[in-house]
Protein backbone atom coordinates (compact mmCIF):
# COMPACT_ATOMS: atom_id res chain seq x y z
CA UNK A 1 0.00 0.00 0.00
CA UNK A 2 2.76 2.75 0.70
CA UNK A 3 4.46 1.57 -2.47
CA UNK A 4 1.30 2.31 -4.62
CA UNK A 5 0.17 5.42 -2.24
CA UNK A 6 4.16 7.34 -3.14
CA UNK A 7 3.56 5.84 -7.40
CA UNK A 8 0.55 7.68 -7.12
CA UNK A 9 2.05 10.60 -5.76
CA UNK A 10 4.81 10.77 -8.43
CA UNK A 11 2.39 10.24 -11.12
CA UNK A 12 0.52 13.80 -9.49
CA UNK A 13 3.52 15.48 -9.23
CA UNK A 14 4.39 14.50 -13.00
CA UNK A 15 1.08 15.45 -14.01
CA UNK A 16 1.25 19.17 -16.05
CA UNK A 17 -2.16 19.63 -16.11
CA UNK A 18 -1.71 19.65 -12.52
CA UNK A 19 0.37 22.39 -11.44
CA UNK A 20 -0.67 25.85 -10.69
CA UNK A 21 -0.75 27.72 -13.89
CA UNK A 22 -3.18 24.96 -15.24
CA UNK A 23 -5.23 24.83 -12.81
CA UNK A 24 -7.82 27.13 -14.39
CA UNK A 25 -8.33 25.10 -17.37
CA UNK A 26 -9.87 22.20 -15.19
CA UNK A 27 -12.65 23.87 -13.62
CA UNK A 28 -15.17 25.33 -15.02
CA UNK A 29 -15.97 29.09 -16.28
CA UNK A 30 -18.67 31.59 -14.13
CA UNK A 31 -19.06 33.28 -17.16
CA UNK A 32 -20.41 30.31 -19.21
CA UNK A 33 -22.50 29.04 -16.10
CA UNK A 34 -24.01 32.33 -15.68
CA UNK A 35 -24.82 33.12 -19.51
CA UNK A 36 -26.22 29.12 -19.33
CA UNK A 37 -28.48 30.38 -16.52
CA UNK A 38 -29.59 33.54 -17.78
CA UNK A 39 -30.37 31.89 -21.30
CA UNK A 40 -32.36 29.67 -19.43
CA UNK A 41 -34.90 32.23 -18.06
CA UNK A 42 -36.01 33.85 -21.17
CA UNK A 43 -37.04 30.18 -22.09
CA UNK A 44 -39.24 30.48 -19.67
CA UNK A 45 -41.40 33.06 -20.53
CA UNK A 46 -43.71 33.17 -22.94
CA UNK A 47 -43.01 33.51 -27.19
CA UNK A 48 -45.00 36.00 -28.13
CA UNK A 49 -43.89 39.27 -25.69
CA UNK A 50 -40.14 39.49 -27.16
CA UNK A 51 -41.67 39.76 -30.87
CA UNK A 52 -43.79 42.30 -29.76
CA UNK A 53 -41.27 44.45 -27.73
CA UNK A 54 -39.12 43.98 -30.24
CA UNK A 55 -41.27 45.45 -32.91
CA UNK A 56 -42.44 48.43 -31.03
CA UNK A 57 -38.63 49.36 -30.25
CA UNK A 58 -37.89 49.27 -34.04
CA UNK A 59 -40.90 51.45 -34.82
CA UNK A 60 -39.97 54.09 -32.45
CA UNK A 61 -36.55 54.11 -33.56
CA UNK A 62 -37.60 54.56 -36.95
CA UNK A 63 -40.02 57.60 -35.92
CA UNK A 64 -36.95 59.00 -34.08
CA UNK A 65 -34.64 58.93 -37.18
CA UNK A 66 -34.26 62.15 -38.97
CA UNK A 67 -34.76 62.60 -43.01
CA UNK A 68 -31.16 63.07 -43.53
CA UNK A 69 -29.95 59.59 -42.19
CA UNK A 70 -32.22 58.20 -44.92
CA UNK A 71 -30.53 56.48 -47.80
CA UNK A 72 -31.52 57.51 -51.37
CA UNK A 73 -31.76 54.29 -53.17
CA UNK A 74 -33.09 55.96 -56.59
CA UNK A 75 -30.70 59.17 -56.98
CA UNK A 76 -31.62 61.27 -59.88
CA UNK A 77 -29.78 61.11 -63.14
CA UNK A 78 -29.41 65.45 -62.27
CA UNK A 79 -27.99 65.01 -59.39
CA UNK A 80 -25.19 62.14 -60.33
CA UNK A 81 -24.54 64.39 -63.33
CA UNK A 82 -23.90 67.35 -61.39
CA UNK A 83 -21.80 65.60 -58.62
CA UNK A 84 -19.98 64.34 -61.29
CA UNK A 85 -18.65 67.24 -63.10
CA UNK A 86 -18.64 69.06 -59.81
CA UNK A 87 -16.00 66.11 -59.10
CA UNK A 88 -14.03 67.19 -62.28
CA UNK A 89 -13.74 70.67 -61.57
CA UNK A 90 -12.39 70.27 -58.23
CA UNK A 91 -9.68 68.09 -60.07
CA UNK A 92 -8.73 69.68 -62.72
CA UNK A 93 -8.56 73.07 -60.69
CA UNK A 94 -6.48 71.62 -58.09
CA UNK A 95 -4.07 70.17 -61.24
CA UNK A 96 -3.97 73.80 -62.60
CA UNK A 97 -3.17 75.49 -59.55
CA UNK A 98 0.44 75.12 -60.32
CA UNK A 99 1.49 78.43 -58.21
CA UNK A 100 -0.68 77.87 -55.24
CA UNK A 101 2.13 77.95 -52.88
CA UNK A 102 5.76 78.26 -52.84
CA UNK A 103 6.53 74.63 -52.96
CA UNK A 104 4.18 73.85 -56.23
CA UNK A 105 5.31 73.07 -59.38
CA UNK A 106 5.33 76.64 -60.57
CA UNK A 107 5.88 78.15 -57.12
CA UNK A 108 8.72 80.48 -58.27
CA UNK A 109 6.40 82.24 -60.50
CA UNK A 110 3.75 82.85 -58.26
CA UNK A 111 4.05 86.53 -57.88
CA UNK A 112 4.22 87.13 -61.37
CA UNK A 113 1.20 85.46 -62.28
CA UNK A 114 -0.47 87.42 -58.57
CA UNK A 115 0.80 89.92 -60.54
CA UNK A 116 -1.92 89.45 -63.69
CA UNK A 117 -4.32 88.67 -61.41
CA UNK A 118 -4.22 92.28 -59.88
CA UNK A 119 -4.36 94.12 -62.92
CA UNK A 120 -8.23 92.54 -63.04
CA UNK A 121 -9.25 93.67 -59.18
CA UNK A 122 -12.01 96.25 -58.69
CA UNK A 123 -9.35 99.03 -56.46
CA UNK A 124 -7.24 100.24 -59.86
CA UNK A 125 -9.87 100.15 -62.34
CA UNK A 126 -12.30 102.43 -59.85
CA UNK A 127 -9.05 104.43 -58.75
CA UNK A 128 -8.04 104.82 -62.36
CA UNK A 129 -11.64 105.39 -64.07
CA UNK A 130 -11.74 108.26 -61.46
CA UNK A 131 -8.37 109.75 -62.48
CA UNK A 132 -9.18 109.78 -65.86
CA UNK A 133 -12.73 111.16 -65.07
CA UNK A 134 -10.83 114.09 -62.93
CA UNK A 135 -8.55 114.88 -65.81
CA UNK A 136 -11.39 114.41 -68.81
CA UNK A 137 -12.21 117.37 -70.66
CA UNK A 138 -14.48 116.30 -73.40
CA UNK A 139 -18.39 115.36 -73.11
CA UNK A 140 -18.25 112.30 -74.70
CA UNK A 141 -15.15 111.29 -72.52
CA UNK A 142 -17.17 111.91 -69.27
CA UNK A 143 -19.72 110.50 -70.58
CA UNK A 144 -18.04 107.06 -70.81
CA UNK A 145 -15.68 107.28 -68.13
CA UNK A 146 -19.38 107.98 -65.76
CA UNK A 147 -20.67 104.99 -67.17
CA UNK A 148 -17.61 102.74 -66.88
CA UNK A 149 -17.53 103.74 -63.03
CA UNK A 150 -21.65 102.58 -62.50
CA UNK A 151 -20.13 99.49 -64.53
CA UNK A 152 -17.18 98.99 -62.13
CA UNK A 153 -19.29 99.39 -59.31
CA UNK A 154 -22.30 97.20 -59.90
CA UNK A 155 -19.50 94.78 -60.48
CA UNK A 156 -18.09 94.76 -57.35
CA UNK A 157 -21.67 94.74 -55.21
CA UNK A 158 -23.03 92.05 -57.73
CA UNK A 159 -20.19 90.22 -57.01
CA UNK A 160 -19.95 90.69 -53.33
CA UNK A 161 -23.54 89.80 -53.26
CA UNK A 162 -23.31 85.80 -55.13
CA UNK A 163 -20.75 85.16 -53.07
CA UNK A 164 -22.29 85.75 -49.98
CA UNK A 165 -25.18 83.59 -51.11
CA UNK A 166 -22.98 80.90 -52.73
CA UNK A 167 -20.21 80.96 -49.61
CA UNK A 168 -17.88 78.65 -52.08
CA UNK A 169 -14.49 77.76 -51.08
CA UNK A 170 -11.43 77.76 -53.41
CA UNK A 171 -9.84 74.35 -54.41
CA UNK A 172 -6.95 75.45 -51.97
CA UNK A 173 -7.00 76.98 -48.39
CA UNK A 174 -5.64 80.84 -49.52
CA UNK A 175 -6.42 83.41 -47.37
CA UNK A 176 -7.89 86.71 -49.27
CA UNK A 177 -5.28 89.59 -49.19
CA UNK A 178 -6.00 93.17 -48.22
CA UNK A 179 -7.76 94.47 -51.55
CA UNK A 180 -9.60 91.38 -51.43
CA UNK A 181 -11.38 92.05 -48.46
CA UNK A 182 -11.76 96.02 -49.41
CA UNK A 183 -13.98 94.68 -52.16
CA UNK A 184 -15.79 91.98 -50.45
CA UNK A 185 -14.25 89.67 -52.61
CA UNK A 186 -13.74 86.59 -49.90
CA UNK A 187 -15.27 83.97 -51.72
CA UNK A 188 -14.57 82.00 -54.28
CA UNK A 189 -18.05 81.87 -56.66
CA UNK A 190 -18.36 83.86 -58.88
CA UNK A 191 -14.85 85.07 -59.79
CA UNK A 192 -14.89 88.44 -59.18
CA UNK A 193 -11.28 89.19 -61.26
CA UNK A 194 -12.69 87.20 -64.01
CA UNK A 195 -16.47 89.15 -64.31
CA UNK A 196 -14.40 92.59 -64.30
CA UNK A 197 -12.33 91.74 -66.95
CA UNK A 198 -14.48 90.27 -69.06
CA UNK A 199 -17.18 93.63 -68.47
CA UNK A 200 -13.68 95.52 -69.22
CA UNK A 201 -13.30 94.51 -72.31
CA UNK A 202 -16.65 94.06 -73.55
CA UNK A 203 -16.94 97.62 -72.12
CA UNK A 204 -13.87 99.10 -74.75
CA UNK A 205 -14.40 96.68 -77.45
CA UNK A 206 -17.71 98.20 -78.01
CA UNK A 207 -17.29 102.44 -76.71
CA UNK A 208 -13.69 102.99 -77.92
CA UNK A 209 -12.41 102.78 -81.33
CA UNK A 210 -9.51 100.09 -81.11
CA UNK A 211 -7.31 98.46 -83.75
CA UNK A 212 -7.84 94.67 -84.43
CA UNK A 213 -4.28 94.19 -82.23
CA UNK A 214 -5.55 95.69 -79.46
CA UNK A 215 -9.23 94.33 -79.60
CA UNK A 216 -7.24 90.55 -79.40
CA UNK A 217 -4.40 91.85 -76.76
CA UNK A 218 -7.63 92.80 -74.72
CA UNK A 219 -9.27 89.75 -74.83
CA UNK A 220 -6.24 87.63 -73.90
CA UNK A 221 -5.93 90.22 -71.07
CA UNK A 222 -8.86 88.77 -70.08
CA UNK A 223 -8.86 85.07 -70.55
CA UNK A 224 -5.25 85.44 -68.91
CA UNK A 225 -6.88 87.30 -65.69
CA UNK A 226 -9.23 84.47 -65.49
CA UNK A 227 -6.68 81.57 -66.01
CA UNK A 228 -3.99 83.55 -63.23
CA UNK A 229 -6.84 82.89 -60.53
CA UNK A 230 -6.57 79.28 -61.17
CA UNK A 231 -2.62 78.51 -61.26
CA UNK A 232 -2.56 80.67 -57.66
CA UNK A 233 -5.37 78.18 -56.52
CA UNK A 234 -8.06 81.19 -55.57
CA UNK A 235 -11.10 79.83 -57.67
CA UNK A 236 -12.15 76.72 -59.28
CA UNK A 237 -12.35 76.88 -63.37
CA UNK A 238 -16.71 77.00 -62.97
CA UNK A 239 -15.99 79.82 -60.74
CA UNK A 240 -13.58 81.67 -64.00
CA UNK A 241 -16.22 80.56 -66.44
CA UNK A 242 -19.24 81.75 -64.54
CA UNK A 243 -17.08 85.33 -63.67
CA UNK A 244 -16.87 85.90 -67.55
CA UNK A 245 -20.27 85.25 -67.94
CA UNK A 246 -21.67 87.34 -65.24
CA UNK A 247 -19.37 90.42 -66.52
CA UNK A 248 -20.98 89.82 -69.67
CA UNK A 249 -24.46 90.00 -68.47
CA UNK A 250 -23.12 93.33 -66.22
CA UNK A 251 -22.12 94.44 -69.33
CA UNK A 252 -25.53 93.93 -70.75
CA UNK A 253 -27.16 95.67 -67.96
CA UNK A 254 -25.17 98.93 -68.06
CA UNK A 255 -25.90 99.36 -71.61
CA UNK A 256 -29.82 99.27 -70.49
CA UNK A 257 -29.67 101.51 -68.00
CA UNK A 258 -27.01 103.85 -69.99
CA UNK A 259 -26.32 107.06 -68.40
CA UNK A 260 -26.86 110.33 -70.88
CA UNK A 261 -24.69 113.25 -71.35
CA UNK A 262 -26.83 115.79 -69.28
CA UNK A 263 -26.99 113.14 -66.55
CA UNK A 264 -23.18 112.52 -66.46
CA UNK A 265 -23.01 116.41 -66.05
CA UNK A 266 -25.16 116.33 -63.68
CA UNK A 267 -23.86 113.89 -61.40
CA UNK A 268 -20.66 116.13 -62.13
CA UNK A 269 -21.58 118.47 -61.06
CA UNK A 270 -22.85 117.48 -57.78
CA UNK A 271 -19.60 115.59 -57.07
């Protein structure tokens, strides 16, 4: 008996399952006991009362929803067409804004083409227009310079106006600079560079007698304000395309409400 009772012993001691780190993997888990027992009390209750709490939970959780979590399953053929090429133009504008900063591809010429951009801003054409209106001696020179200014000025609070309403950000995080904000021109729809210079040159291709190099130099000038605002990543290309445009229909608008001589005098006068 003490032979067998120290074998037995040994084999205990040999055992691995035995020792101390093991010891949890004999006995049994609370966790499994306790989920056995509380899977066992639902059984006892009656069928029927889950379903039906069940289905009054999902109904007032699908009251509760708002409209906006609510997935359109049939979108419009409109509205994938206009995400779409809204897609395209925020690509393509962020590929031609070549000088948006320093470290772009065209970063060294970045003030130059700033440069282009600010012979289209609102400041030197009103400064300029009222120069030349100071200094004008003729009738018919008043006369156009008056209306150029109303022209130059609806432009600016037309301008100032859409963009408030649209609130559109550029393709690239630029801050407006100082004759930006002068102008209201924060925004980036409608461009406002791009509406003045087309207006511009609408304006002197149709009131000033102009030889057929000049009439084309003028309307690059323009199309090169317009592309400028893109390489320094202030507007998208809609935004360019929907300033020229808007200048256009300003243009349209001034030659409605034209000014006369006597009224130009006038207003002349009073200033």
């Amino acid at each position: 008996m003490p032979a067998s009772q120290s074998r037995s012993r040994a084999r205990d001691r040999n055992n691995v399952l035995n020792r101390a780190e093991f010891l949890s993997l004999n006995q049994p888990l609370k966790g499994n006991q306790e989920a056995r027992g509380s899977s066992r009390k639902p059984n006892s209750q009656p069928g029927p009362a889950p379903s039906q709490s069940n289905g009054t939970k999902e109904r007032r959780q699908s009251q509760q929803l708002p409209e906006e979590d609510c997935i359109q399953l049939n979108p419009s053929f409109k509205g994938i067409a206009f995400n779409s090429l809204l897609a395209i133009d925020i690509c393509m504008s962020k590929r031609l804004g070549v000088c948006a900063s320093k470290a772009s591809a065209w970063g060294s010429a970045r003030s130059m083409v700033n440069l282009i951009g600010i012979t289209g801003h609102g400041i030197p054409w009103i400064g300029g227009t009222l120069i030349c209106l100071v200094k004008s001696s003729t009738l018919a020179g008043q006369e156009v310079l008056m209306n150029l200014l109303l022209a130059l000025l609806l432009d600016v609070m037309i301008v100032a106006g859409l963009q408030k309403l649209a609130k559109r950000k550029g393709p690239y995080d630029i801050s407006p600079g100082f004759l930006d904000y002068l102008t209201m021109d924060v925004y980036a729809f409608p461009a406002g560079h791009a509406s003045r210079a087309a207006m511009v040159s609408k304006f002197f291709l149709n009131h000033l007698v102009l030889a057929v190099p000049l009439r084309i130099l003028l309307v690059i000038w323009a199309f090169c304000v317009g592309l400028s605002r893109v390489m320094i990543g202030r507007h998208h290309i809609t935004d360019v395309l929907c300033g020229f445009v808007f200048g256009y229909l300003q243009f349209r608008l001034v030659e409605l409400i034209w000014m006369s001589s006597n009224t130009c005098q006038m207003l002349i006068s009073i200033w």
